[in-house]
Protein backbone atom coordinates (compact mmCIF):
# COMPACT_ATOMS: atom_id res chain seq x y z
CA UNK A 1 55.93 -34.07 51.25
CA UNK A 2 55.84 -35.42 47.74
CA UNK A 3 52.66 -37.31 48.73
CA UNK A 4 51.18 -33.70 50.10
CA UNK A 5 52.31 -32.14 46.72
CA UNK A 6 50.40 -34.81 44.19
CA UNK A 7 47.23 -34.63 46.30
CA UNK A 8 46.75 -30.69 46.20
CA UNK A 9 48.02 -30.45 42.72
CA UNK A 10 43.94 -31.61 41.58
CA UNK A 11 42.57 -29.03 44.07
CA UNK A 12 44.74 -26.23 42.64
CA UNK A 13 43.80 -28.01 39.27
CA UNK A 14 39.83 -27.64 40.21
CA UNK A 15 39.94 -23.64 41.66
CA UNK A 16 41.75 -23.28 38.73
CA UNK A 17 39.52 -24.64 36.40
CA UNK A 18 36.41 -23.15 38.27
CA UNK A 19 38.06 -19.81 38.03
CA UNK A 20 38.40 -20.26 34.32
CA UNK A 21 34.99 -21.06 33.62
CA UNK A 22 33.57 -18.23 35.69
CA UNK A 23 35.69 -16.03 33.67
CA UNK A 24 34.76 -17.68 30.46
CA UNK A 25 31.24 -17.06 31.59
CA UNK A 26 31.73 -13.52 32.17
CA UNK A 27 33.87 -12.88 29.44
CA UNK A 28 30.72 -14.56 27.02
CA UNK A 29 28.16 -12.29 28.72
CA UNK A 30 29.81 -9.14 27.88
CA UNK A 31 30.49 -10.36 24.07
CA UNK A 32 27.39 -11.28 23.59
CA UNK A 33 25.68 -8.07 25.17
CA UNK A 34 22.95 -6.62 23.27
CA UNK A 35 21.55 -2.78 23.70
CA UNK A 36 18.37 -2.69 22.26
CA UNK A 37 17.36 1.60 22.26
CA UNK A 38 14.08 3.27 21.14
CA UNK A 39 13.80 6.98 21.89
CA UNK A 40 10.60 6.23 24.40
CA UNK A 41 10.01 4.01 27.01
CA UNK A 42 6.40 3.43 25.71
CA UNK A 43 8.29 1.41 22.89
CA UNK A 44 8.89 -1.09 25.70
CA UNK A 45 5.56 -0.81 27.49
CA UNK A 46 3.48 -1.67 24.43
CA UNK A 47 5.27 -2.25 21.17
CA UNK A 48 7.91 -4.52 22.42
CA UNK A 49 6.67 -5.31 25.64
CA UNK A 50 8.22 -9.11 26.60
CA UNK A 51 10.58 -8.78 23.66
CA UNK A 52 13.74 -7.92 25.66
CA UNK A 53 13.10 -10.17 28.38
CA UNK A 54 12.19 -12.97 25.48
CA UNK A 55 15.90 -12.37 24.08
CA UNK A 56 17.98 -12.43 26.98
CA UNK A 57 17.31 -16.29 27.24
CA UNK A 58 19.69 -16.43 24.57
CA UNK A 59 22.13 -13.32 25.03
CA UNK A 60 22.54 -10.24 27.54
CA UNK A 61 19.98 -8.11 26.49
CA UNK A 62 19.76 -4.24 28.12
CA UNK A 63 17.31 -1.29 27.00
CA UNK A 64 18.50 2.34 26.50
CA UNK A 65 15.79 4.60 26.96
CA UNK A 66 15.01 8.63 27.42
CA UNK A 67 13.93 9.18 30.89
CA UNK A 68 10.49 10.00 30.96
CA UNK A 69 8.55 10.95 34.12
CA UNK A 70 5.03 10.50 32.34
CA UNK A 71 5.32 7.07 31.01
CA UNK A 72 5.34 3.56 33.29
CA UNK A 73 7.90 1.64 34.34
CA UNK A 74 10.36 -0.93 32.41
CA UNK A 75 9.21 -4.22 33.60
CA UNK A 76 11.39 -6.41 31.30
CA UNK A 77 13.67 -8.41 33.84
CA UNK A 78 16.70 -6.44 32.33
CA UNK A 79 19.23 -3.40 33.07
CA UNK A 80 17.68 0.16 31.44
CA UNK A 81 20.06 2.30 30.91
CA UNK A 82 18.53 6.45 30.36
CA UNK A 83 19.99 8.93 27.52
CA UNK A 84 17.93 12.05 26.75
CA UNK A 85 16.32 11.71 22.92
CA UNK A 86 13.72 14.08 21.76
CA UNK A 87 11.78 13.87 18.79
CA UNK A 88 11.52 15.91 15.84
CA UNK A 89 14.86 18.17 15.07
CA UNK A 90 17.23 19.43 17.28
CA UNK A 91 20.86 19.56 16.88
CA UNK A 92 21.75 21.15 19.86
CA UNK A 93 19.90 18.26 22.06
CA UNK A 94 20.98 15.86 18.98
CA UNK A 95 24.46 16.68 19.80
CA UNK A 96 24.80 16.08 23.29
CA UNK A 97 22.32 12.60 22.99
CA UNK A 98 25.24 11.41 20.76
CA UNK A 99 27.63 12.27 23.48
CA UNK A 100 26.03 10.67 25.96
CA UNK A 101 25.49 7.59 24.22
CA UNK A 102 29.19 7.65 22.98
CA UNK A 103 29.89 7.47 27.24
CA UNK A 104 27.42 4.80 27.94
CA UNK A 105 28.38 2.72 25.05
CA UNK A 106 32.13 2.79 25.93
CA UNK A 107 31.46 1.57 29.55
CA UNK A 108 29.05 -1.00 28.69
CA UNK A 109 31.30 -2.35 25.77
CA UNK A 110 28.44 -4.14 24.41
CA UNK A 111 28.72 -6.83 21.23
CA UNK A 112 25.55 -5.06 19.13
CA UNK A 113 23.37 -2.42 19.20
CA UNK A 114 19.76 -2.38 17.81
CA UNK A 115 18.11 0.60 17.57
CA UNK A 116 14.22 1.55 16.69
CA UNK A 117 12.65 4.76 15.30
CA UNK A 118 13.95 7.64 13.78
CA UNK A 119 16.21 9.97 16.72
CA UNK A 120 17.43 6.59 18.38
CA UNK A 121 18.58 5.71 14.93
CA UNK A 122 20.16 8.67 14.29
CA UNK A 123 21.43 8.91 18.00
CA UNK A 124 22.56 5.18 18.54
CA UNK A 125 24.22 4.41 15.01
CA UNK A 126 26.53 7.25 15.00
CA UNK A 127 27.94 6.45 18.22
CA UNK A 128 28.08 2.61 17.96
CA UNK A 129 30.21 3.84 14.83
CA UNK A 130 32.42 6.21 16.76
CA UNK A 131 32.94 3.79 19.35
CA UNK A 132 33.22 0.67 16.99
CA UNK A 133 30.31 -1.21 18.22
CA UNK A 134 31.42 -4.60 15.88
CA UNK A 135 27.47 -4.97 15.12
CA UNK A 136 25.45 -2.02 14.50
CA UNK A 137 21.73 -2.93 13.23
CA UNK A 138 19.36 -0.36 12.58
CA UNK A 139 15.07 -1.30 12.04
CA UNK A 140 13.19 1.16 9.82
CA UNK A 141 9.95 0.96 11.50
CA UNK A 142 8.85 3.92 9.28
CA UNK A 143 9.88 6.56 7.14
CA UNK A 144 8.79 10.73 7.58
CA UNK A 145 10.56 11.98 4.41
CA UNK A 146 8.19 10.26 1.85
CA UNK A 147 5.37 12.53 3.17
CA UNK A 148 7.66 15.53 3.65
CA UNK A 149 8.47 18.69 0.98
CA UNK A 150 11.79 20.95 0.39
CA UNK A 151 14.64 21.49 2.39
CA UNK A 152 13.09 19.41 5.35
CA UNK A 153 12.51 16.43 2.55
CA UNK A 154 16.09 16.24 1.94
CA UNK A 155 17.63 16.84 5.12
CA UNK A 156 15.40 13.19 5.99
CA UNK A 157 16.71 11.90 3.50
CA UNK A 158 20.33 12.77 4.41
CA UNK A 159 19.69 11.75 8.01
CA UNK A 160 18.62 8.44 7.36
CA UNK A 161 21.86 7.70 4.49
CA UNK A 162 23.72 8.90 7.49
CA UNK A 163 22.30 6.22 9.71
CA UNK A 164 22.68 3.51 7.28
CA UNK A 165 26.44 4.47 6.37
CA UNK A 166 26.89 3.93 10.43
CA UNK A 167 24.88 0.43 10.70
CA UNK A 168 26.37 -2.97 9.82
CA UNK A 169 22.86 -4.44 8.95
CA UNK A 170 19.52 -2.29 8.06
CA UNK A 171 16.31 -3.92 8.62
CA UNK A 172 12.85 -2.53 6.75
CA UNK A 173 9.89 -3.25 9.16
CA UNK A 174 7.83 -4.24 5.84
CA UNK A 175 7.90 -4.51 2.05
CA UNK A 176 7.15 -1.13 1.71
CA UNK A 177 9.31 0.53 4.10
CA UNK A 178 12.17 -1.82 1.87
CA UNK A 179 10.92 -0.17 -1.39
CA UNK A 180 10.87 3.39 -0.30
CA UNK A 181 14.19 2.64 0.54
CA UNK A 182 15.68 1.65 -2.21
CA UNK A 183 13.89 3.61 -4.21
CA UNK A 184 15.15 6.68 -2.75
CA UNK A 185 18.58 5.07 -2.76
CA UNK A 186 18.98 5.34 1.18
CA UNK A 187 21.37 2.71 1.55
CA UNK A 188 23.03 -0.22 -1.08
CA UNK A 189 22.55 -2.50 1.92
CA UNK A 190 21.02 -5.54 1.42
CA UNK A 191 17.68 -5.67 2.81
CA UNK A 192 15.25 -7.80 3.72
CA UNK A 193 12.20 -8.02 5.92
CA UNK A 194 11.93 -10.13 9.09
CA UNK A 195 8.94 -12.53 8.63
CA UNK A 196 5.63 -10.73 7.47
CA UNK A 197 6.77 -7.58 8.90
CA UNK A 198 6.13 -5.37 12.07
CA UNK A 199 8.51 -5.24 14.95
CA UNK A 200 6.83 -7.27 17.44
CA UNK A 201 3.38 -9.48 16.22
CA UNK A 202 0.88 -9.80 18.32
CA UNK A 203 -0.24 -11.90 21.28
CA UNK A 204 -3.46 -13.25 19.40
CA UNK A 205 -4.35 -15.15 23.64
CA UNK A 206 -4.49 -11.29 24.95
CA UNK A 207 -6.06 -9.79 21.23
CA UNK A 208 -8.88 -12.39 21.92
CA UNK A 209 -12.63 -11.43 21.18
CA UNK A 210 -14.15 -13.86 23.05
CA UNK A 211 -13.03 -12.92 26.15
CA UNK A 212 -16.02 -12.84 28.58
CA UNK A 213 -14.65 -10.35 31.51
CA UNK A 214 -14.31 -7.85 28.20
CA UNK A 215 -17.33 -8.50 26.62
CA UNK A 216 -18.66 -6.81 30.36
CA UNK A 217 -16.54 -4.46 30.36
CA UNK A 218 -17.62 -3.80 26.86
CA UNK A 219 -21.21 -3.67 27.46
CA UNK A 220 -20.60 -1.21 30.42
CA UNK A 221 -18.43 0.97 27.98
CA UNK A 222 -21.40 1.33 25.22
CA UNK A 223 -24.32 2.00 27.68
CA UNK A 224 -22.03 4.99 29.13
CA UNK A 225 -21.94 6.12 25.42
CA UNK A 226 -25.53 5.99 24.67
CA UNK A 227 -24.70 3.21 22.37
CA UNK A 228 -27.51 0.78 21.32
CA UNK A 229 -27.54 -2.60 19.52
CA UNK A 230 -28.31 -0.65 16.06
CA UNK A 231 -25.83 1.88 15.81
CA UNK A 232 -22.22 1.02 14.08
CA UNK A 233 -19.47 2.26 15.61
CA UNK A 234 -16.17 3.12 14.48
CA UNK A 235 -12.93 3.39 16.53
CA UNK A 236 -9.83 5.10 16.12
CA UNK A 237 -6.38 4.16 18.05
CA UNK A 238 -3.29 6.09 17.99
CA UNK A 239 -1.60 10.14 18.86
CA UNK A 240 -3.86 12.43 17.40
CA UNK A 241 -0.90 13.46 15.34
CA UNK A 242 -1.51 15.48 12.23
CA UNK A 243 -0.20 12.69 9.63
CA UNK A 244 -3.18 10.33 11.27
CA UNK A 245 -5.25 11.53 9.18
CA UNK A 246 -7.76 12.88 11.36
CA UNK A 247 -8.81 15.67 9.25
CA UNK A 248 -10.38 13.39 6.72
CA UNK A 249 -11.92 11.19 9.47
CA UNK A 250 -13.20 14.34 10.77
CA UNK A 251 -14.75 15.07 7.53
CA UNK A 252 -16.01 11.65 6.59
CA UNK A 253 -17.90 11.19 9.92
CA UNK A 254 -19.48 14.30 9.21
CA UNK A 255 -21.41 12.45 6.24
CA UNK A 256 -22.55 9.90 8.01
CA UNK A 257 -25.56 8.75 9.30
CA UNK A 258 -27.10 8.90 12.78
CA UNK A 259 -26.47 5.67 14.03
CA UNK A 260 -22.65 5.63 13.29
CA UNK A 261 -20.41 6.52 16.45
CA UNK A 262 -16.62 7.38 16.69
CA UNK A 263 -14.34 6.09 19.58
CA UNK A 264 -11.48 7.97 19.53
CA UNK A 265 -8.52 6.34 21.89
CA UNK A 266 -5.19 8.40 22.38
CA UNK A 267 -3.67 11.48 23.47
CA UNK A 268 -2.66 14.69 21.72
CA UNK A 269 0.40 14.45 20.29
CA UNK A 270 2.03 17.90 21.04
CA UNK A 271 4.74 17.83 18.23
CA UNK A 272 2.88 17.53 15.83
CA UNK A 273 -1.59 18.04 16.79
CA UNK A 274 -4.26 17.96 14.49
CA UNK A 275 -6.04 20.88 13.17
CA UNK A 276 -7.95 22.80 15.61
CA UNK A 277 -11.32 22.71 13.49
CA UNK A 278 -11.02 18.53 13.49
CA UNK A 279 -10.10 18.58 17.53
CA UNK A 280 -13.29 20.91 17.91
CA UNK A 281 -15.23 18.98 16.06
CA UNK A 282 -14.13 15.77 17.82
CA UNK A 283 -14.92 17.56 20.99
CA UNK A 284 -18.57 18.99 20.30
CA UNK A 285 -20.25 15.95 18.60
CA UNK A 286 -22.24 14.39 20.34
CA UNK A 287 -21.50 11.01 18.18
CA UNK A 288 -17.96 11.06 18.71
CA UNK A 289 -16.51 9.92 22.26
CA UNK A 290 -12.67 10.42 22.83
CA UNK A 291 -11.09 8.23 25.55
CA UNK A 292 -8.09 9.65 25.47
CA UNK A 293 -5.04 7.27 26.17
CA UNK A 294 -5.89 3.95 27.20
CA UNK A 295 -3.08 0.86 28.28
CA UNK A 296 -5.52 -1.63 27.32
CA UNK A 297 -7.38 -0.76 24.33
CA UNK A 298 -9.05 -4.32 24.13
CA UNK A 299 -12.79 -2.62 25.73
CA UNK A 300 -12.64 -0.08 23.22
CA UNK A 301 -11.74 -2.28 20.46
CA UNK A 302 -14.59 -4.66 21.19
CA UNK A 303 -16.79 -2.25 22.22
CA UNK A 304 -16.59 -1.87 17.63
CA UNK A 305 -17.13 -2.90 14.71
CA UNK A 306 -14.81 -1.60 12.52
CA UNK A 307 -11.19 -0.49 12.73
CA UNK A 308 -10.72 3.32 11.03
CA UNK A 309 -6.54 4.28 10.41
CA UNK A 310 -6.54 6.67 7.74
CA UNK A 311 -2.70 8.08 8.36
CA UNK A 312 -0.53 9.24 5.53
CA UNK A 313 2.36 7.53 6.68
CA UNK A 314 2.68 4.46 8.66
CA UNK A 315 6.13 1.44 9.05
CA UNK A 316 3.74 -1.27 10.19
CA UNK A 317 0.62 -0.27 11.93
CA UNK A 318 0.49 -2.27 15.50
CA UNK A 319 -3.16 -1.55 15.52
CA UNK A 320 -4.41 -2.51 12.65
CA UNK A 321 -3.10 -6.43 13.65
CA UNK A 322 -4.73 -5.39 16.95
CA UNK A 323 -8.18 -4.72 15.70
CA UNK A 324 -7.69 -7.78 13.33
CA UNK A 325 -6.82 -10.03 15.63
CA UNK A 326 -10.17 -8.65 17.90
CA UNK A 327 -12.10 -9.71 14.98
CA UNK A 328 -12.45 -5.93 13.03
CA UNK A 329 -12.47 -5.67 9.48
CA UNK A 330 -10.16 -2.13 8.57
CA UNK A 331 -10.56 0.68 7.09
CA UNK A 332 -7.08 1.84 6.35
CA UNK A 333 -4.88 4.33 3.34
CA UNK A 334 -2.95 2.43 0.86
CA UNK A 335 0.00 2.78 2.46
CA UNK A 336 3.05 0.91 3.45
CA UNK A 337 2.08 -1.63 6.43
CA UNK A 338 -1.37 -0.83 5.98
CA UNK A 339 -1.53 -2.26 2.24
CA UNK A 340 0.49 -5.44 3.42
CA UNK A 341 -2.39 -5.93 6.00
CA UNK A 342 -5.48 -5.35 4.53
CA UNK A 343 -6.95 -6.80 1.34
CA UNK A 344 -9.75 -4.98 0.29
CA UNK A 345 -13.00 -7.01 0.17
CA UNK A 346 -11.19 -9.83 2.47
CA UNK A 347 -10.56 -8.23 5.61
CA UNK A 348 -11.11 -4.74 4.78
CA UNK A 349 -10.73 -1.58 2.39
CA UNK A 350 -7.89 0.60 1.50
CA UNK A 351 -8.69 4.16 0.30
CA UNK A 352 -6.41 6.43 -0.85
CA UNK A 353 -4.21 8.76 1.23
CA UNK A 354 -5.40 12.73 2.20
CA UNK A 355 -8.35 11.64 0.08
CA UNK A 356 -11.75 12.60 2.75
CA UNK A 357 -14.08 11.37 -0.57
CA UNK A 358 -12.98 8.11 -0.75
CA UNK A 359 -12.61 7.32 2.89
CA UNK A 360 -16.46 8.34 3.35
CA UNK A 361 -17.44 6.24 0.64
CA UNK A 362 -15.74 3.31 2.47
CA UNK A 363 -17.39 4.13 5.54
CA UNK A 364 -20.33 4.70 4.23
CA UNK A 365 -20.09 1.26 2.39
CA UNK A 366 -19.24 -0.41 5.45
CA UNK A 367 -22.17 1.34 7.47
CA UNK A 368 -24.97 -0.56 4.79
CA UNK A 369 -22.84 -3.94 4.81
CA UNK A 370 -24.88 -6.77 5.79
CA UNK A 371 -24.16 -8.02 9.25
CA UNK A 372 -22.99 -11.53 7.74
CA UNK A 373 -20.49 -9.42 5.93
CA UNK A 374 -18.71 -7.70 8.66
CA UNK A 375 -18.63 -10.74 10.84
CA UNK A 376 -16.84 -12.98 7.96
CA UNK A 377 -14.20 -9.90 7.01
CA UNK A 378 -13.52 -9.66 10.48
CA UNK A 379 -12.65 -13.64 11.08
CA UNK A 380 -10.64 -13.42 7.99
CA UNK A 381 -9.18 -10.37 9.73
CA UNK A 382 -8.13 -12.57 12.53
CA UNK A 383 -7.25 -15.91 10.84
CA UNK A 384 -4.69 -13.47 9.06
CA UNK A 385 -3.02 -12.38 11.67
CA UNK A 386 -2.51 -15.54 13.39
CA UNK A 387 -1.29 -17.15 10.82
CA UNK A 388 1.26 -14.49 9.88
CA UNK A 389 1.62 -12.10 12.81
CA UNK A 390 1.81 -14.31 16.00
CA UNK A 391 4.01 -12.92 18.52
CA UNK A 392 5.37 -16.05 19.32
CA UNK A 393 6.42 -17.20 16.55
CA UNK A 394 8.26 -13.44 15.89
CA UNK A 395 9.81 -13.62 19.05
CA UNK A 396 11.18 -17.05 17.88
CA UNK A 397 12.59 -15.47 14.40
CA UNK A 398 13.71 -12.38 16.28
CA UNK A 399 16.07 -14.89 18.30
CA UNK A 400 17.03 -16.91 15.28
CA UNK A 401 18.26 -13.44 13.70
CA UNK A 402 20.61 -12.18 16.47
CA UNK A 403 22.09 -15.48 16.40
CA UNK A 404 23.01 -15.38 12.93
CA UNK A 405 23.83 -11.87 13.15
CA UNK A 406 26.13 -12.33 15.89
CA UNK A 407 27.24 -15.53 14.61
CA UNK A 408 27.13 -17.29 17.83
């Protein structure tokens, strides 16, 4: 009997110890579980597509999302979770988001929360904060109240001190999203910017002009247009959203000569639409084609030679490292992002904001630049944002900083 008892005291020994581990396993998973929340799921299919998946190498990484019929499917590898957030504001809807998050994030129990744009902000701090969510980050990928007047200016400004009272660790998606907000005394945070900026980089291998399959795809997408070797075409990307800036493109295109064409890509953007004299001019020229949303915007970016973003506002313009990287010099505002892009007479020009004069002198300037010209601002456009803006080697700092963050 004594002989039976020594040799299944190592078995009990080993289930024991495999037991242990496979709770230590578990119990590591959920303290090291990450909810990463933007208000859209198009934040996941473009912006930060491969991101999530990317991180959850390293920790448990889940998405929380509004549900949204229109847009495509998560493909990231990882749990979504869904909790209604609408733009713009709405306290009613506000209300019960914060609710519903508050539920969700005391099931899940997760180690950190990282939330994007403004209502997820908002939405995800606060209840991290009720619930005690030991690390609460919070990105600034751009600010509305700068542009903003009056009562609706400081209720902004209120909402985004209340979302940096409720993180643990703010995050500025550039230098000048970091100066507006200390300027306006937002938060007494310490801040600083991951990298270069922007949220995500770019994947300069898929942002590649030399591409043959899209140089056909290209050439198909010009003849359709009418578009001949001598014309110069412009091309606009992003919601036709007032604060884009598409009244002054509107205007400025109206100067110009009749071998300059406009490609406009992207939907209307409902809460907030251009003018209806700029959409009807958009719509009757005969110079101006609008594609309306695309998924890849490559064709259309090729299919150019110049890069147009005159918005008033911007965190860190996505497209403008797009374009860049497909070889585009810019024509952008001096804005934050924009301004920490583009240097003018390198890669581009920067014109002030609201201001239709100035941005049709740059066009115009860039419509009588020598070929030469164009072609060397546009490989200093790319060079720059490989060498600063490489997806991969964001996706390598973005890892670095949630394990120093969550000190693990």
């Amino acid at each position: 009997m004594a002989k039976e008892g020594r040799r299944s005291c190592p078995i009990i020994l080993r289930i024991s110890f495999a037991f242990c581990k496979y709770y230590l396993i578990k119990v590591t998973n959920v303290r090291n579980k990450i909810l990463i929340v933007a208000t859209v799921p198009e934040t996941f299919t473009s912006i930060l597509k491969g991101q999530p998946n990317y991180l959850n190498i390293q920790n448990n990484v889940e998405i929380v999302t509004s549900p949204d019929a229109k847009s495509r499917s998560i493909d990231e590898g990882v749990k979504v979770h869904y909790v209604p957030m609408v733009r713009g504001i709405n306290p009613l809807k506000d209300i019960v988001s914060v609710l519903k998050m508050v539920f969700l994030l005391s099931r899940e129990r997760p180690l950190a929360v990282h939330s994007y744009t403004p209502k997820a902000g908002l939405v995800t701090m606060l209840a991290a904060w009720i619930c005690r969510v030991p690390v609460r980050i919070h990105t600034f990928t751009g600010l509305i109240f700068p542009t903003q007047k009056g009562f609706k200016k400081s209720l902004l400004i209120w909402i985004d001190r209340l979302i940096c009272a409720c993180a643990t660790r703010v995050v500025p998606e550039g230098e000048g999203v970091k100066k507006d907000l200390v300027q306006y005394k937002i938060t007494r945070r310490p801040l600083s910017v991951i990298g270069h900026g922007n949220i995500a980089g770019v994947d300069v291998s898929f942002f590649e002009p030399g591409s043959l399959s899209l140089a056909e795809s290209s050439s198909k997408l010009k003849s359709s247009l009418n578009i001949t070797s001598g014309d110069v075409v412009y091309c606009f990307v992003g919601r036709l959203n007032k604060d884009k800036g598409l009244k002054e493109l509107a205007l400025a295109f109206s100067a110009l000569p009749a071998h300059a064409h406009l490609i406009i890509v992207g939907d209307m953007d409902d809460s907030a639409p251009i003018d209806g004299a700029s959409m009807n001019f958009f719509q009757s020229h005969p110079r101006v084609h609008l594609l309306g949303f695309q998924q890849d915007i490559r064709t259309a970016l090729l299919s150019s030679d110049i890069l147009v973003l005159p918005s008033y506002r911007e965190g860190f313009p996505n497209v403008v490292l797009q374009g860049g990287a497909m070889g585009l010099p810019c024509i952008v505002t001096d804005i934050s992002g924009c301004n920490e892009i583009i240097e003018p007479g390198f890669n581009g020009w920067l014109v002030p904001p609201q201001d239709h004069q100035g941005l049709t002198d740059a066009m115009l300037e860039s419509l009588s630049s020598p070929p030469d010209l164009l072609s060397r601002m546009g490989r200093n456009a790319r060079q720059r944002v490989v060498s600063r803006f490489n997806r991969k080697d964001h996706l390598l700092r973005m890892a670095n900083f949630y394990k120093e963050e969550l000190n693990v």
